[in-house]
C-alpha atoms as a PDB file:
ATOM      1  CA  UNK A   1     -15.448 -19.033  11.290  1.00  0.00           C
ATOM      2  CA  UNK A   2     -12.790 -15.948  11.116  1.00  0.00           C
ATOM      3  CA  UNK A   3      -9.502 -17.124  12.843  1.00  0.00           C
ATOM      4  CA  UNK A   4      -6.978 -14.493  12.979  1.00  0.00           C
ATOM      5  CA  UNK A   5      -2.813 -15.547  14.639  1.00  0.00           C
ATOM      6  CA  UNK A   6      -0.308 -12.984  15.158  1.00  0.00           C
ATOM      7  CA  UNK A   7       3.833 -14.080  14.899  1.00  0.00           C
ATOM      8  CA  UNK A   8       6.583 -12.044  15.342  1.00  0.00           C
ATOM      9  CA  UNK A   9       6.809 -10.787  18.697  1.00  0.00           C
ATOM     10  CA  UNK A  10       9.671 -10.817  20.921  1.00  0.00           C
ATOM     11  CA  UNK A  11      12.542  -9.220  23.191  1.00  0.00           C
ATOM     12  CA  UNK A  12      14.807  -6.469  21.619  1.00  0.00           C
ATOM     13  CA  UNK A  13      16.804  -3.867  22.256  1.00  0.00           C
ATOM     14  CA  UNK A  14      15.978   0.160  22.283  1.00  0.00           C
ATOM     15  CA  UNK A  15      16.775   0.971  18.565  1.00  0.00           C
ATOM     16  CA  UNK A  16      16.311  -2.270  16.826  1.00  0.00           C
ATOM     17  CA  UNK A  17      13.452  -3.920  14.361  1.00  0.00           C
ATOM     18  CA  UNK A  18      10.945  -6.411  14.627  1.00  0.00           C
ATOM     19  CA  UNK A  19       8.259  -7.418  12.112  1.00  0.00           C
ATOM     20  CA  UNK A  20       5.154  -8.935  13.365  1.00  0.00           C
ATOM     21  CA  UNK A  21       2.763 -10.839  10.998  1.00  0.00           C
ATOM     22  CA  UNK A  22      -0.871 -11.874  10.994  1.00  0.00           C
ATOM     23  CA  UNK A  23      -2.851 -14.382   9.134  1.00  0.00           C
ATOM     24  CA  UNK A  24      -6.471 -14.552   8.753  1.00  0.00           C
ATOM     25  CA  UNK A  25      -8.617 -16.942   7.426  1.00  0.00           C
ATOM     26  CA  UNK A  26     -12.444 -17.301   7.308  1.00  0.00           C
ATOM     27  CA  UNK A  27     -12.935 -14.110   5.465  1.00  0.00           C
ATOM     28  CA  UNK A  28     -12.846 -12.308   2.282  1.00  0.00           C
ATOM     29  CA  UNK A  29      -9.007 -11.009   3.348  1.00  0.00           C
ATOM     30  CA  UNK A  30      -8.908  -8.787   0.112  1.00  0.00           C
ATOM     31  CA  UNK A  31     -12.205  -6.978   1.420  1.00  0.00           C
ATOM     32  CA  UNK A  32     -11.742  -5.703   4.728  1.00  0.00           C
ATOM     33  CA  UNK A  33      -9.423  -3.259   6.632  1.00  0.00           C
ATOM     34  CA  UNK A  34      -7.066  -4.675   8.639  1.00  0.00           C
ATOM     35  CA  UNK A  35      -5.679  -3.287  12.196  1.00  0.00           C
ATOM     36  CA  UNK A  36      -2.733  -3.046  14.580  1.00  0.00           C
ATOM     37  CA  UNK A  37      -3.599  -2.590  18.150  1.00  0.00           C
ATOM     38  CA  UNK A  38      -1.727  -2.847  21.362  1.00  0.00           C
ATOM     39  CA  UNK A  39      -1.905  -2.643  25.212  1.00  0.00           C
ATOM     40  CA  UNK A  40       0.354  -1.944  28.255  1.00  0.00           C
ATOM     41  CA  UNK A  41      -0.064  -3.787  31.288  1.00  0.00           C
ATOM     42  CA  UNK A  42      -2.481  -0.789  32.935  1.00  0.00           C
ATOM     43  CA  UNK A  43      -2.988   0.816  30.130  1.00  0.00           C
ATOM     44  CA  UNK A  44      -6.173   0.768  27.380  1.00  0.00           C
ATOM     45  CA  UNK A  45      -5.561  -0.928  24.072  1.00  0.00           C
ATOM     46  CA  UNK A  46      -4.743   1.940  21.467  1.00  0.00           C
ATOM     47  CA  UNK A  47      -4.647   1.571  17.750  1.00  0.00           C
ATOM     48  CA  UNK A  48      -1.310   1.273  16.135  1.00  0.00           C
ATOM     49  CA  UNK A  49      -1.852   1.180  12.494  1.00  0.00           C
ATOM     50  CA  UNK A  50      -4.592   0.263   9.822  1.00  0.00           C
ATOM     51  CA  UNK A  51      -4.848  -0.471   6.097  1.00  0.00           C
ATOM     52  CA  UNK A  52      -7.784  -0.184   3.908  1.00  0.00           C
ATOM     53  CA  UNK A  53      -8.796  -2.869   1.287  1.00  0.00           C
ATOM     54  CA  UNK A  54      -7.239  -0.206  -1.408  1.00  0.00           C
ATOM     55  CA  UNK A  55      -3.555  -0.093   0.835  1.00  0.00           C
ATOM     56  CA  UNK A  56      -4.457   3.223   2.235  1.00  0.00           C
ATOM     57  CA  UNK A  57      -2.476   3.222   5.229  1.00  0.00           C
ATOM     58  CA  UNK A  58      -3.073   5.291   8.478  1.00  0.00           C
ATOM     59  CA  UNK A  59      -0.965   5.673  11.952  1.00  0.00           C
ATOM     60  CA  UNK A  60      -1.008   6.774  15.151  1.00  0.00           C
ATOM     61  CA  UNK A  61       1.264   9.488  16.426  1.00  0.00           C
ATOM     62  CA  UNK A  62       3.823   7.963  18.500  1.00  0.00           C
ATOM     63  CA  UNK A  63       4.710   5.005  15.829  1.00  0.00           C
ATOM     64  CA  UNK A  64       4.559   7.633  12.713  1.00  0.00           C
ATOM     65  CA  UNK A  65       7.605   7.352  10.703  1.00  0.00           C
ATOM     66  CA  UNK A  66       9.013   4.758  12.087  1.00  0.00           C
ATOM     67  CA  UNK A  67       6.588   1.474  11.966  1.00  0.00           C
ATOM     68  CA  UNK A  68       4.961   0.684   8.532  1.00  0.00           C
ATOM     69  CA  UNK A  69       1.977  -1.510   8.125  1.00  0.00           C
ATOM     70  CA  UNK A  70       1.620  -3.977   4.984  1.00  0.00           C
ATOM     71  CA  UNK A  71      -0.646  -6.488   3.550  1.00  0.00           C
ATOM     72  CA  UNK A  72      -0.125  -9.503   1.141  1.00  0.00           C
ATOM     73  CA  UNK A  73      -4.033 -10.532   0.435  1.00  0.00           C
ATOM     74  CA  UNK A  74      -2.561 -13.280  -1.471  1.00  0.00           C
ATOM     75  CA  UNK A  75      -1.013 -14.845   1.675  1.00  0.00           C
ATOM     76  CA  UNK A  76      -3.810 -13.078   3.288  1.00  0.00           C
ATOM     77  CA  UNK A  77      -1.307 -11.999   5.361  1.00  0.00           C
ATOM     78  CA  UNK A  78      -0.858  -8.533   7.340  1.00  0.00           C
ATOM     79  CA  UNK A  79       2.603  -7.265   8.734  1.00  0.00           C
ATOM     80  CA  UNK A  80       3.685  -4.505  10.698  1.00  0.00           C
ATOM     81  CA  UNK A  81       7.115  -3.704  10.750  1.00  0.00           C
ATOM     82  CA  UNK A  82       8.368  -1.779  13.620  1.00  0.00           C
ATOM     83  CA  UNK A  83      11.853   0.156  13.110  1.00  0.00           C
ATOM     84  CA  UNK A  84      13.392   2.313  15.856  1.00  0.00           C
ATOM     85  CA  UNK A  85      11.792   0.792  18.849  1.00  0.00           C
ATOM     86  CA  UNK A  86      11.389   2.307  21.815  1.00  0.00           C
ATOM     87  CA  UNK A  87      10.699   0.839  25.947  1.00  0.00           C
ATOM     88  CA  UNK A  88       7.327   2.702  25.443  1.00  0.00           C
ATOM     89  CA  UNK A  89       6.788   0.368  22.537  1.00  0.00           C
ATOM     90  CA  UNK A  90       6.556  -2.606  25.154  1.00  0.00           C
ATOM     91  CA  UNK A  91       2.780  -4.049  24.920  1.00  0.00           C
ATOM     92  CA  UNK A  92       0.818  -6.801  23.485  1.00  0.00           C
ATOM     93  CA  UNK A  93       0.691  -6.248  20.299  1.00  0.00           C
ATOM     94  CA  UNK A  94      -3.262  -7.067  18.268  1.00  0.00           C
ATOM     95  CA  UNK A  95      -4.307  -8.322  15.009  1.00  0.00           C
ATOM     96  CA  UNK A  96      -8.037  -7.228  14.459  1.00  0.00           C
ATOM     97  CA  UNK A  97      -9.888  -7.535  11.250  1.00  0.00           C
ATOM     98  CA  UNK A  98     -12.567  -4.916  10.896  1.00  0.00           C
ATOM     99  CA  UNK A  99     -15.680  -5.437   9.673  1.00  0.00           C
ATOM    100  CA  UNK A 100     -15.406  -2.849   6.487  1.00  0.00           C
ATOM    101  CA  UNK A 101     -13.580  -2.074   3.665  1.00  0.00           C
ATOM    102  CA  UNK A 102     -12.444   0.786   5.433  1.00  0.00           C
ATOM    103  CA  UNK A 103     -11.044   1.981   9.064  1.00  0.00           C
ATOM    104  CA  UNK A 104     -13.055   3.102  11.096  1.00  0.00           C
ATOM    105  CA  UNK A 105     -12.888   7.608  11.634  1.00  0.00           C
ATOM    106  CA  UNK A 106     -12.120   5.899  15.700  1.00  0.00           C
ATOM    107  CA  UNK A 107     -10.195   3.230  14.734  1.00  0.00           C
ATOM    108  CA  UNK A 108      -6.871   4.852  16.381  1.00  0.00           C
ATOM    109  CA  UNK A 109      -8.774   5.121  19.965  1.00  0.00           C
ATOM    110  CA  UNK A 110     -11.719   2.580  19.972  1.00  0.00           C
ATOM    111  CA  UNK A 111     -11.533  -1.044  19.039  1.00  0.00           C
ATOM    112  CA  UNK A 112     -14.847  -0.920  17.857  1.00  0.00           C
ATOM    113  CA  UNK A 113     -15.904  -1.759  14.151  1.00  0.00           C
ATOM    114  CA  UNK A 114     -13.015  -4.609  14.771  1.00  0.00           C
ATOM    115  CA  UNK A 115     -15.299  -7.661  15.379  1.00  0.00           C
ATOM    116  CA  UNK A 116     -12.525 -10.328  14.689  1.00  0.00           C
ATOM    117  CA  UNK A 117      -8.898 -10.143  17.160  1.00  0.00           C
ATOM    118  CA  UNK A 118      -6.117 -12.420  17.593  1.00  0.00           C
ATOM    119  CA  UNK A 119      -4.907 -13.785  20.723  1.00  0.00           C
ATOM    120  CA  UNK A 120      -2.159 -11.229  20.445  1.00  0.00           C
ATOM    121  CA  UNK A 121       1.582 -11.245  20.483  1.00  0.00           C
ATOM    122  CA  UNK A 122       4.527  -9.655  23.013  1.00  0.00           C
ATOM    123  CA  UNK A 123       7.290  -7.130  22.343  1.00  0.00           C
ATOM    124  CA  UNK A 124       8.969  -5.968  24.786  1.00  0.00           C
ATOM    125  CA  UNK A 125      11.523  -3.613  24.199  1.00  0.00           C
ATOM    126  CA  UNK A 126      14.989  -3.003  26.787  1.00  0.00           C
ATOM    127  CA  UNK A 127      16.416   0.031  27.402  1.00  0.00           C
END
């Protein structure tokens, strides 16, 4: 059974850094793209970030340059570290583990091909 926990989240100021972290377990970590997702209260859940199984990394637009996503498959372990944050950054913040090697041509607007999630963690960023 795939279990997958996101850490990290928190309060913080316009400008400043947070790092969140995921953990998965149940599956071949090593094998299978990993995701960042998030969602503002009345918004739809957008893809942040994803990694391939090879550390091919890809972003969205409005966190390009400033968060970087990272994975340790022998923690199985993914991170996303957010730099410069923004108010618009505010959102629950999603761990998904797809179900590939590789992420998915939608993965930045469609949570599909991400069959495993975690419950999710908050940032919330003041202005």
């Amino acid at each position: 059974q795939v279990q997958v926990v996101e850490s990290g989240g928190g309060l913080v100021q316009a400008g400043g850094s947070l790092r969140l972290s995921c953990t998965a377990s149940g599956l071949s970590f090593d094998g299978y793209a990993m995701g960042w997702f998030r969602q503002a209260p009345g918004k739809e859940r957008e893809g942040v970030s994803c990694i391939r199984w090879d550390f091919r990394t890809y972003y969205g637009d409005t966190v390009k340059g400033r968060f970087t996503i990272s994975r340790d498959n022998a923690k199985n372990t993914l991170y996303l570290q957010m730099n410069s944050l923004k108010p618009e950054d505010t959102a629950m913040y999603y761990c998904a583990a797809s179900s590939s090697a590789y992420c998915p041509a939608s993965w930045s607007s469609s949570v599909m091909g991400f069959p495993y999630w975690g419950q999710g963690t908050q940032v919330t960023v003041s202005s």
